[in-house]
C-alpha atoms as a PDB file:
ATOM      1  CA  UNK A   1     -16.250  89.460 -20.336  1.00  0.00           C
ATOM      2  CA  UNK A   2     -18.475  92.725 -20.391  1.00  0.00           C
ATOM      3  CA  UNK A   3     -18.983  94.600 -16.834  1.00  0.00           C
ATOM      4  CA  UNK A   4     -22.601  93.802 -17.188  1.00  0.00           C
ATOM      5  CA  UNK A   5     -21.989  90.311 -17.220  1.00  0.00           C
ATOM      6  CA  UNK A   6     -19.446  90.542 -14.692  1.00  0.00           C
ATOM      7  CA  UNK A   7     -22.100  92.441 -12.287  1.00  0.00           C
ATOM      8  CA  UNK A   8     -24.811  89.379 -12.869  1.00  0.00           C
ATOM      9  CA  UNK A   9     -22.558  86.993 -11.965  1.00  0.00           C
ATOM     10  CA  UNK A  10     -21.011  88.686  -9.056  1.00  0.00           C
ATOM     11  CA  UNK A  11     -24.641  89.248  -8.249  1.00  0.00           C
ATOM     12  CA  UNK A  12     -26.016  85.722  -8.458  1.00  0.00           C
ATOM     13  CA  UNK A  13     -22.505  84.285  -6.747  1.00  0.00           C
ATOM     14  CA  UNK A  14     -23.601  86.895  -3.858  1.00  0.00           C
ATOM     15  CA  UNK A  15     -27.066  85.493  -3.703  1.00  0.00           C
ATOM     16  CA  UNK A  16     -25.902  81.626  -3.549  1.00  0.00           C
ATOM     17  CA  UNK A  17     -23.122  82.890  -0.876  1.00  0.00           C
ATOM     18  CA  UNK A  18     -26.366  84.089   1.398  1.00  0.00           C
ATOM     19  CA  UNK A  19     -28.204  80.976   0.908  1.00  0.00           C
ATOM     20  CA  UNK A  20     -25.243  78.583   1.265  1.00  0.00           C
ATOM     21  CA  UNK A  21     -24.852  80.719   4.796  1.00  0.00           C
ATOM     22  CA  UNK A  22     -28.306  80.396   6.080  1.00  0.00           C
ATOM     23  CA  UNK A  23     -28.207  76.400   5.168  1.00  0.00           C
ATOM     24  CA  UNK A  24     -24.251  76.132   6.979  1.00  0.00           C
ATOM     25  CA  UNK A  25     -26.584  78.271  10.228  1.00  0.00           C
ATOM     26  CA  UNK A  26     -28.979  75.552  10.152  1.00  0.00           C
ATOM     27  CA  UNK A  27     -26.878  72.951   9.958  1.00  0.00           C
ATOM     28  CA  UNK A  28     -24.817  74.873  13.332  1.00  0.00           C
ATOM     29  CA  UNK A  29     -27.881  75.001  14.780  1.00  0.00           C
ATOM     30  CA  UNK A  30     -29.055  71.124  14.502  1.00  0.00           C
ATOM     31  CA  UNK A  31     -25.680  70.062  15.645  1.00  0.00           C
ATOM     32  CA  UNK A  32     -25.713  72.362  18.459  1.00  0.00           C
ATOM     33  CA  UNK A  33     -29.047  70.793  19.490  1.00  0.00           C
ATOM     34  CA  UNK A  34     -27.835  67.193  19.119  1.00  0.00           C
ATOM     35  CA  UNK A  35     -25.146  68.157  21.824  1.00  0.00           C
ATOM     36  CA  UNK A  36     -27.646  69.110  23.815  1.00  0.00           C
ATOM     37  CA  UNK A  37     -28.798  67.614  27.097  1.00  0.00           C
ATOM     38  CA  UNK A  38     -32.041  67.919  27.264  1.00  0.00           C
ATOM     39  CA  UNK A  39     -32.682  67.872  23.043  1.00  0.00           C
ATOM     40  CA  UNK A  40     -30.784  64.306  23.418  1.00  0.00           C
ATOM     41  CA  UNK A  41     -32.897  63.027  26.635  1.00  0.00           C
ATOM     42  CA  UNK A  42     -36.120  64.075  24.417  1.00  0.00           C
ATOM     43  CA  UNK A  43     -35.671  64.017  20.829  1.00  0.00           C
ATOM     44  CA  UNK A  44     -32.624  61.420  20.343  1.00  0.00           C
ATOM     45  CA  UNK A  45     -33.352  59.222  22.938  1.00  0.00           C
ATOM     46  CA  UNK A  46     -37.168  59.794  24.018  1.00  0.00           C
ATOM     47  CA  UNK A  47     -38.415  60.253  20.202  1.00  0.00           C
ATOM     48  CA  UNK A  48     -36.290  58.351  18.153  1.00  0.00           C
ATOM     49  CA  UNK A  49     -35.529  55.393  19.859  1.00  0.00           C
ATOM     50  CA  UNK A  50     -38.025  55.084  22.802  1.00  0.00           C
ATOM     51  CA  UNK A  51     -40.767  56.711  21.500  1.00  0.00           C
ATOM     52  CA  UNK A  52     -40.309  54.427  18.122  1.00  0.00           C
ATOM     53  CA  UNK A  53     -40.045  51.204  20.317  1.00  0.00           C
ATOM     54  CA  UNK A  54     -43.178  51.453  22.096  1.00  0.00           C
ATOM     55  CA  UNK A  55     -45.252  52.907  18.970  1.00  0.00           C
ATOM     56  CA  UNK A  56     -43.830  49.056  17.398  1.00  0.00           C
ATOM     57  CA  UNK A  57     -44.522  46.814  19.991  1.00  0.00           C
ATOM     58  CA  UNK A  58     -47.795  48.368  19.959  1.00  0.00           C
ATOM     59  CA  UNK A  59     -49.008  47.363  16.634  1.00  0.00           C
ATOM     60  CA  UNK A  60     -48.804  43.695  17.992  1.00  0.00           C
ATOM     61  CA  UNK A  61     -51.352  45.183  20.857  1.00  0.00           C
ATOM     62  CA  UNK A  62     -54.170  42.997  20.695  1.00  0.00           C
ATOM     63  CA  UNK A  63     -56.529  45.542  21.872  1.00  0.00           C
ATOM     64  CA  UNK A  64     -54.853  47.941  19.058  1.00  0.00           C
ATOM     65  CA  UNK A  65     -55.299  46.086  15.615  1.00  0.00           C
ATOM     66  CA  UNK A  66     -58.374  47.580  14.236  1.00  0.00           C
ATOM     67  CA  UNK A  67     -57.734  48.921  11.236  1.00  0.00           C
ATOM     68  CA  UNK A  68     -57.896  52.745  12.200  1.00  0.00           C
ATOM     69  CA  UNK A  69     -55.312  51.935  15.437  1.00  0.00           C
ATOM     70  CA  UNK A  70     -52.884  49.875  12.753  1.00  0.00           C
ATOM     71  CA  UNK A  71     -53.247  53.235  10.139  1.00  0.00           C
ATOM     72  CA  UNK A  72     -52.598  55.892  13.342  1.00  0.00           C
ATOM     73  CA  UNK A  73     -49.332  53.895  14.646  1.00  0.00           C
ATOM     74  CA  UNK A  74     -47.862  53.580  10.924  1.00  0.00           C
ATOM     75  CA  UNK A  75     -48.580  57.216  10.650  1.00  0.00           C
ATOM     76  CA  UNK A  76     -47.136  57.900  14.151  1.00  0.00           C
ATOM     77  CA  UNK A  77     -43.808  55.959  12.982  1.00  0.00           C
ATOM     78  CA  UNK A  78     -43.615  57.418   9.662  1.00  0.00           C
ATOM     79  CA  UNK A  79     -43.774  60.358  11.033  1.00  0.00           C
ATOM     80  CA  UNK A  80     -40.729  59.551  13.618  1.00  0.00           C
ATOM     81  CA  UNK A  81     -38.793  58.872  10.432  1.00  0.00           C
ATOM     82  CA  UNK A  82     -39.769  61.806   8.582  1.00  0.00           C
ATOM     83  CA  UNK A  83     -38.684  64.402  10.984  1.00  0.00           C
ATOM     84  CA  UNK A  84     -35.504  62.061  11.479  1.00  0.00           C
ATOM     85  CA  UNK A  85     -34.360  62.409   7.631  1.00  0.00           C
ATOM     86  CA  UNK A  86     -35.576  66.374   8.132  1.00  0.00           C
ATOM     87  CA  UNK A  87     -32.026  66.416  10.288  1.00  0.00           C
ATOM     88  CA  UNK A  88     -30.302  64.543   8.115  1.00  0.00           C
ATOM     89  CA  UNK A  89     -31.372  66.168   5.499  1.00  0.00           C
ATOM     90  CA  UNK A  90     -30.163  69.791   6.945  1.00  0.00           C
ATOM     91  CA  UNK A  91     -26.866  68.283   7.718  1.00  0.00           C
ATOM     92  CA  UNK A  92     -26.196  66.796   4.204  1.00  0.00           C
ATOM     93  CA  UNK A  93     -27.460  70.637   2.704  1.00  0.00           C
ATOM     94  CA  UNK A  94     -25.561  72.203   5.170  1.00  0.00           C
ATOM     95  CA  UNK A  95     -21.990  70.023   4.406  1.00  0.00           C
ATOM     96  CA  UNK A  96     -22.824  70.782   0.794  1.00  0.00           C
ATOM     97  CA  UNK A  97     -23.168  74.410   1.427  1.00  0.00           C
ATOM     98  CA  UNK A  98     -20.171  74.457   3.132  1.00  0.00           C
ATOM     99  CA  UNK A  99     -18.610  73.261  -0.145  1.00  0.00           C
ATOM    100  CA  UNK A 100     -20.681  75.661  -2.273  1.00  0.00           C
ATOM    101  CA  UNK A 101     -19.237  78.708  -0.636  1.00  0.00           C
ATOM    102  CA  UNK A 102     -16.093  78.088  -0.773  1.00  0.00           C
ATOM    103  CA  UNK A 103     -16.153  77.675  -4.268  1.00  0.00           C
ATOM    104  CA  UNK A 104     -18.500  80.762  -4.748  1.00  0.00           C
ATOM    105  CA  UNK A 105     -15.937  82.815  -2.565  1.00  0.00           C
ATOM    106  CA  UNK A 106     -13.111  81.568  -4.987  1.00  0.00           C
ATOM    107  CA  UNK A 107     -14.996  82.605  -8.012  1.00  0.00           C
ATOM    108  CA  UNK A 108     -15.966  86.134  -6.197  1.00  0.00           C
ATOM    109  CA  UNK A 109     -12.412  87.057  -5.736  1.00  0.00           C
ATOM    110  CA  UNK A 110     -11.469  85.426  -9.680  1.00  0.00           C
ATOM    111  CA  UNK A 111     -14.187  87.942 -10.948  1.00  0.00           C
ATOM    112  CA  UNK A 112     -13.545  91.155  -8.712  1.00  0.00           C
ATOM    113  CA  UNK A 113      -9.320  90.656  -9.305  1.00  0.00           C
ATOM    114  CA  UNK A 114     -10.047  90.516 -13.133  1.00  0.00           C
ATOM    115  CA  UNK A 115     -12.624  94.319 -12.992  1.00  0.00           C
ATOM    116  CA  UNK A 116      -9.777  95.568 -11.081  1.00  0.00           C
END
């Protein structure tokens, strides 16, 4: 293989490394906030569970089944769910990230043994 060809990949492995870090800092970050007190008495527990329970028994609200009240709890649930698959989403990037660079670091150290 050429140097210049060498340098672009060393380059591009570099830039995946950065991005694979940022996702595995995200990831540290969510599960630091899912240990947290107050982020569990809130989010987990308030949001996602109680939050989700009420919004639910409310569509059977009598006083609540217009057709505007029915569209703004969906939307209030769907969004409970949405930002609930945005964590697992960051966890499942940040576990494959995890993977990613150490297979880019591997790779690294292949291509800078072989230009030495």
């Amino acid at each position: 293989m050429n140097n210049v060809n060498e340098d672009a990949q060393l380059e591009q492995i570099e830039i995946s490394m950065k991005q694979a870090r940022k996702s595995i800092d995200r990831m540290k970050s969510l599960e630091k906030l899912t240990n947290n007190k107050e982020f569990i008495n809130i989010v987990l527990e308030g949001y996602f569970e109680g939050e989700a329970s009420r919004l639910v028994l409310l569509k059977a609200d009598p006083a609540l089944q217009s057709v505007e009240d029915q569209k703004q709890l969906d939307n209030s649930i769907t969004a409970i769910g949405y930002l609930r698959q945005y964590f697992i989403t960051v966890n499942q990037i940040g576990r494959m990230s995890e993977k990613s660079l150490d297979a880019d670091q591997e790779t690294q150290e292949e291509l800078l043994a072989g230009v030495e």
